[in-house]
Protein backbone atom coordinates (compact mmCIF):
# COMPACT_ATOMS: atom_id res chain seq x y z
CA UNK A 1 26.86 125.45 -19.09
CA UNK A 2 26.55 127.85 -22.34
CA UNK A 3 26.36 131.25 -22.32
CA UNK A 4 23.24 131.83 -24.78
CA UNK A 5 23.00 134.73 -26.87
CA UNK A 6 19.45 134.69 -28.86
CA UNK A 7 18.21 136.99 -31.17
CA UNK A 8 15.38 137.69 -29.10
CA UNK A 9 16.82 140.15 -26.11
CA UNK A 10 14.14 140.16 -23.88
CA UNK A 11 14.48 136.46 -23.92
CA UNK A 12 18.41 136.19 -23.98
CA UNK A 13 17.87 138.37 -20.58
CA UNK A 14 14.83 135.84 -19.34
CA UNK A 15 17.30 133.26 -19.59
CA UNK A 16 20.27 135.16 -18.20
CA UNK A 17 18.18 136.04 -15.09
CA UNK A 18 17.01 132.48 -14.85
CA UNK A 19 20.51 130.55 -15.15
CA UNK A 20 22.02 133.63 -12.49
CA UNK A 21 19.56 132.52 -9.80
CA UNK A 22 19.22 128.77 -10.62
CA UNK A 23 23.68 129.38 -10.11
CA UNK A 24 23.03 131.76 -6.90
CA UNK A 25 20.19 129.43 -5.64
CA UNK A 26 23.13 126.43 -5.79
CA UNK A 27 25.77 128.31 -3.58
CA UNK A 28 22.98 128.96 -1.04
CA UNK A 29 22.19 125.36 -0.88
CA UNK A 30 25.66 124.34 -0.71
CA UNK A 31 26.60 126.45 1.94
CA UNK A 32 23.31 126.26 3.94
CA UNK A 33 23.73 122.16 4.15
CA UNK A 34 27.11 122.61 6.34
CA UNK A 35 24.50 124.06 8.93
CA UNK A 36 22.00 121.44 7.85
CA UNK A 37 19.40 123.27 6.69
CA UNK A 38 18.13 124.60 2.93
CA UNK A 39 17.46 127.92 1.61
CA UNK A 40 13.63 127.26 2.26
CA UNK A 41 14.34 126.35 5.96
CA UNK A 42 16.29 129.18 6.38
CA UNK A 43 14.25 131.65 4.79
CA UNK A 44 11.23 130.18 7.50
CA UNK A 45 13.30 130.23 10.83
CA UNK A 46 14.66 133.36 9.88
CA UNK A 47 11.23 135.07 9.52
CA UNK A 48 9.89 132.94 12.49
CA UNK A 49 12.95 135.30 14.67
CA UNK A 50 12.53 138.76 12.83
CA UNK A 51 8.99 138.70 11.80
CA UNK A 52 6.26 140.02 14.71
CA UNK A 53 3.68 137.78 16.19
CA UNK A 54 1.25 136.61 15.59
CA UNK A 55 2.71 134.43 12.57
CA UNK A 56 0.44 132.08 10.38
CA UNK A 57 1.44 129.67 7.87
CA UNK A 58 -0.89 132.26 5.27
CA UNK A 59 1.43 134.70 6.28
CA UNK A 60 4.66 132.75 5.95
CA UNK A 61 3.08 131.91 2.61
CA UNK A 62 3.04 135.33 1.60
CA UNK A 63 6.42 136.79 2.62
CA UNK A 64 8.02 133.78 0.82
CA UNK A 65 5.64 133.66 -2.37
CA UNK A 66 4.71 130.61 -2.27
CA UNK A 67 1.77 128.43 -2.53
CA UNK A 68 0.22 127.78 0.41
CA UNK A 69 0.06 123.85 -0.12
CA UNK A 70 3.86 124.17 -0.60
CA UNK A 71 4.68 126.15 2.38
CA UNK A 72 2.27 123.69 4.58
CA UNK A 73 4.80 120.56 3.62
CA UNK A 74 7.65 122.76 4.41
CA UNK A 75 6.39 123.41 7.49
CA UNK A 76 5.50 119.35 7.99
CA UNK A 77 8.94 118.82 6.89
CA UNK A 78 10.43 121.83 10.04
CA UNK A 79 8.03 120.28 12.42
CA UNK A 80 9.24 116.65 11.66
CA UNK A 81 13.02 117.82 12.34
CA UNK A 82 12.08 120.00 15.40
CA UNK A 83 12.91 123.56 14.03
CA UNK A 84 9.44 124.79 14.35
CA UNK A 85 6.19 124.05 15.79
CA UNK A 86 2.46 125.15 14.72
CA UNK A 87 0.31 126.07 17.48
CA UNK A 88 -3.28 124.70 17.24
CA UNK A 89 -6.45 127.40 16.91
CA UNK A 90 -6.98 128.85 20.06
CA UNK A 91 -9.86 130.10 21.96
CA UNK A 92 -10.30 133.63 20.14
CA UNK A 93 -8.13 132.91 17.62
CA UNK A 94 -9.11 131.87 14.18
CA UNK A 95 -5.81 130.71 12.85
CA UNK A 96 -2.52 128.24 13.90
CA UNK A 97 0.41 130.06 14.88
CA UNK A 98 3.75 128.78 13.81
CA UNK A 99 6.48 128.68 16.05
CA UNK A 100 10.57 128.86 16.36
CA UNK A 101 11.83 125.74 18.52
CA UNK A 102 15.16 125.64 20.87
CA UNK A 103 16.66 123.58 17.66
CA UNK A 104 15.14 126.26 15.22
CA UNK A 105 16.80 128.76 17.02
CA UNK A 106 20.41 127.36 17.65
CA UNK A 107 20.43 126.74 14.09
CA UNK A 108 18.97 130.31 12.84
CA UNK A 109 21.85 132.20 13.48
CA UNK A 110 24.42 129.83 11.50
CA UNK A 111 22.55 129.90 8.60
CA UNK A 112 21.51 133.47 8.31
CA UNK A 113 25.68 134.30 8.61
CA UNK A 114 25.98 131.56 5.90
CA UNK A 115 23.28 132.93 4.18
CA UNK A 116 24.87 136.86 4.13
CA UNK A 117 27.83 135.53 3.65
CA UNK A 118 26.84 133.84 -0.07
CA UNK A 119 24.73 137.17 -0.58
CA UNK A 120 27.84 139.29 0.25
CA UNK A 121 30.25 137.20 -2.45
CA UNK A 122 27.99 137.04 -4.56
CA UNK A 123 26.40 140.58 -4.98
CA UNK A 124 30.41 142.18 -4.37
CA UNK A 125 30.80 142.05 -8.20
CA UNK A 126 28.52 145.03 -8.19
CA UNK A 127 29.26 148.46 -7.19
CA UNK A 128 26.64 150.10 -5.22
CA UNK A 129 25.18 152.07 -7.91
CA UNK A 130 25.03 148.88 -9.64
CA UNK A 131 23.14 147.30 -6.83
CA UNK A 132 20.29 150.26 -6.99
CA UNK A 133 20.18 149.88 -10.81
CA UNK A 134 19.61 146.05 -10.45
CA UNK A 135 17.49 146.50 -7.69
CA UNK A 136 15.38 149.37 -9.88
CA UNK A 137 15.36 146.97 -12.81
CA UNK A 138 14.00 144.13 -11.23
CA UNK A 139 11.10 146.46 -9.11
CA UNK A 140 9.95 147.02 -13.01
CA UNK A 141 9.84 143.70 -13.89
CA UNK A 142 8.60 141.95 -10.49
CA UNK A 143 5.45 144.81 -11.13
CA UNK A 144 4.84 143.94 -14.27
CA UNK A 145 4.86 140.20 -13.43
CA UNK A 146 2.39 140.98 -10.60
CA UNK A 147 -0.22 143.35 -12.83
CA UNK A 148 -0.11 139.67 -14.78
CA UNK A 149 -0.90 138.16 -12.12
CA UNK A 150 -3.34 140.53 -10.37
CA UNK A 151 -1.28 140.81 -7.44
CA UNK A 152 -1.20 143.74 -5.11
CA UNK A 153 2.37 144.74 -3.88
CA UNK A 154 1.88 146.33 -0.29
CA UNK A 155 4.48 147.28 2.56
CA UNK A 156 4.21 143.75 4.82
CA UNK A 157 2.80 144.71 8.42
CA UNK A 158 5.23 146.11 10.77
CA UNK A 159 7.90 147.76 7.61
CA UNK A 160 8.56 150.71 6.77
CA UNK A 161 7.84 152.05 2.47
CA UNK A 162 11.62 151.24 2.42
CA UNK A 163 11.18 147.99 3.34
CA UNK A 164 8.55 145.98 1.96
CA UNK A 165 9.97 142.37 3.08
CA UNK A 166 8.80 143.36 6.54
CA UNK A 167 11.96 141.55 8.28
CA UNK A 168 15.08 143.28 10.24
CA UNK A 169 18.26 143.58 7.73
């Protein structure tokens, strides 16, 4: 791997950014397969656990941002191995509901200490002050990114303005 330094800032820091989560996105995978799961599968049983009900594959797809196409084969993929099961329509209700299963759940709570436990090496080669500067920094780009897209950032139901994922720390 190369350490790039282009003329160009803006894009020597594009690719900086890119290369440190493509690297951070690696050591999650790696230590997410000793439980037998992936970062994706993780990131979906650990929102099925922490995120209130009623929960929707729209709204899965939204707290991940993702396609929902994309997050509907993830979820074929969960269903297929037993970690999580969609809930048909229902009488009164216009949408599936997606599940946690008894395998989902023995498996959740392996992976999310596996998961902290990359997040915590990783991130420890910041101080805190660091952490709210990177955190500050990347607010200003993520916004910027989402005027380009005509997104709307909003708190997800259920969090509080400090916590826009929605989802228990």
């Amino acid at each position: 791997m190369y350490d790039y330094h282009f003329p160009d800032s803006a894009f020597t820091a594009w690719v900086l950014v890119s290369q440190t989560w493509s690297a951070m996105y690696r050591v999650a995978e790696h230590q997410l397969a000793r439980v037998g799961l992936t970062p994706e599968k993780t990131e979906v049983l650990r929102i099925c656990t922490e995120y209130p009900s009623p929960l929707t594959p729209a709204e899965i797809s939204r707290l991940v941002f993702r396609q929902s196409q994309t997050v509907a084969g993830l979820l074929d993929r969960m269903e297929k191995e037993g970690l999580v099961t969609r809930v048909p329509k229902r009488k009164g209700r216009p949408f599936a509901e997606v599940k946690i299963t008894p395998k989902g759940e023995e498996l959740v709570g392996p992976a999310k200490e596996k998961a902290m436990s990359v997040v915590a090496k990783l991130m420890s080669s910041l101080s805190a002050e660091e952490l709210e500067e990177l955190q500050r920094l990347l607010r200003k780009i993520r916004q910027t990114a989402l005027d380009e897209l005509y997104i709307e950032l909003s708190p997800a139901p259920g969090s509080t303005a400090s916590d826009a994922s929605g989802m228990k720390q």
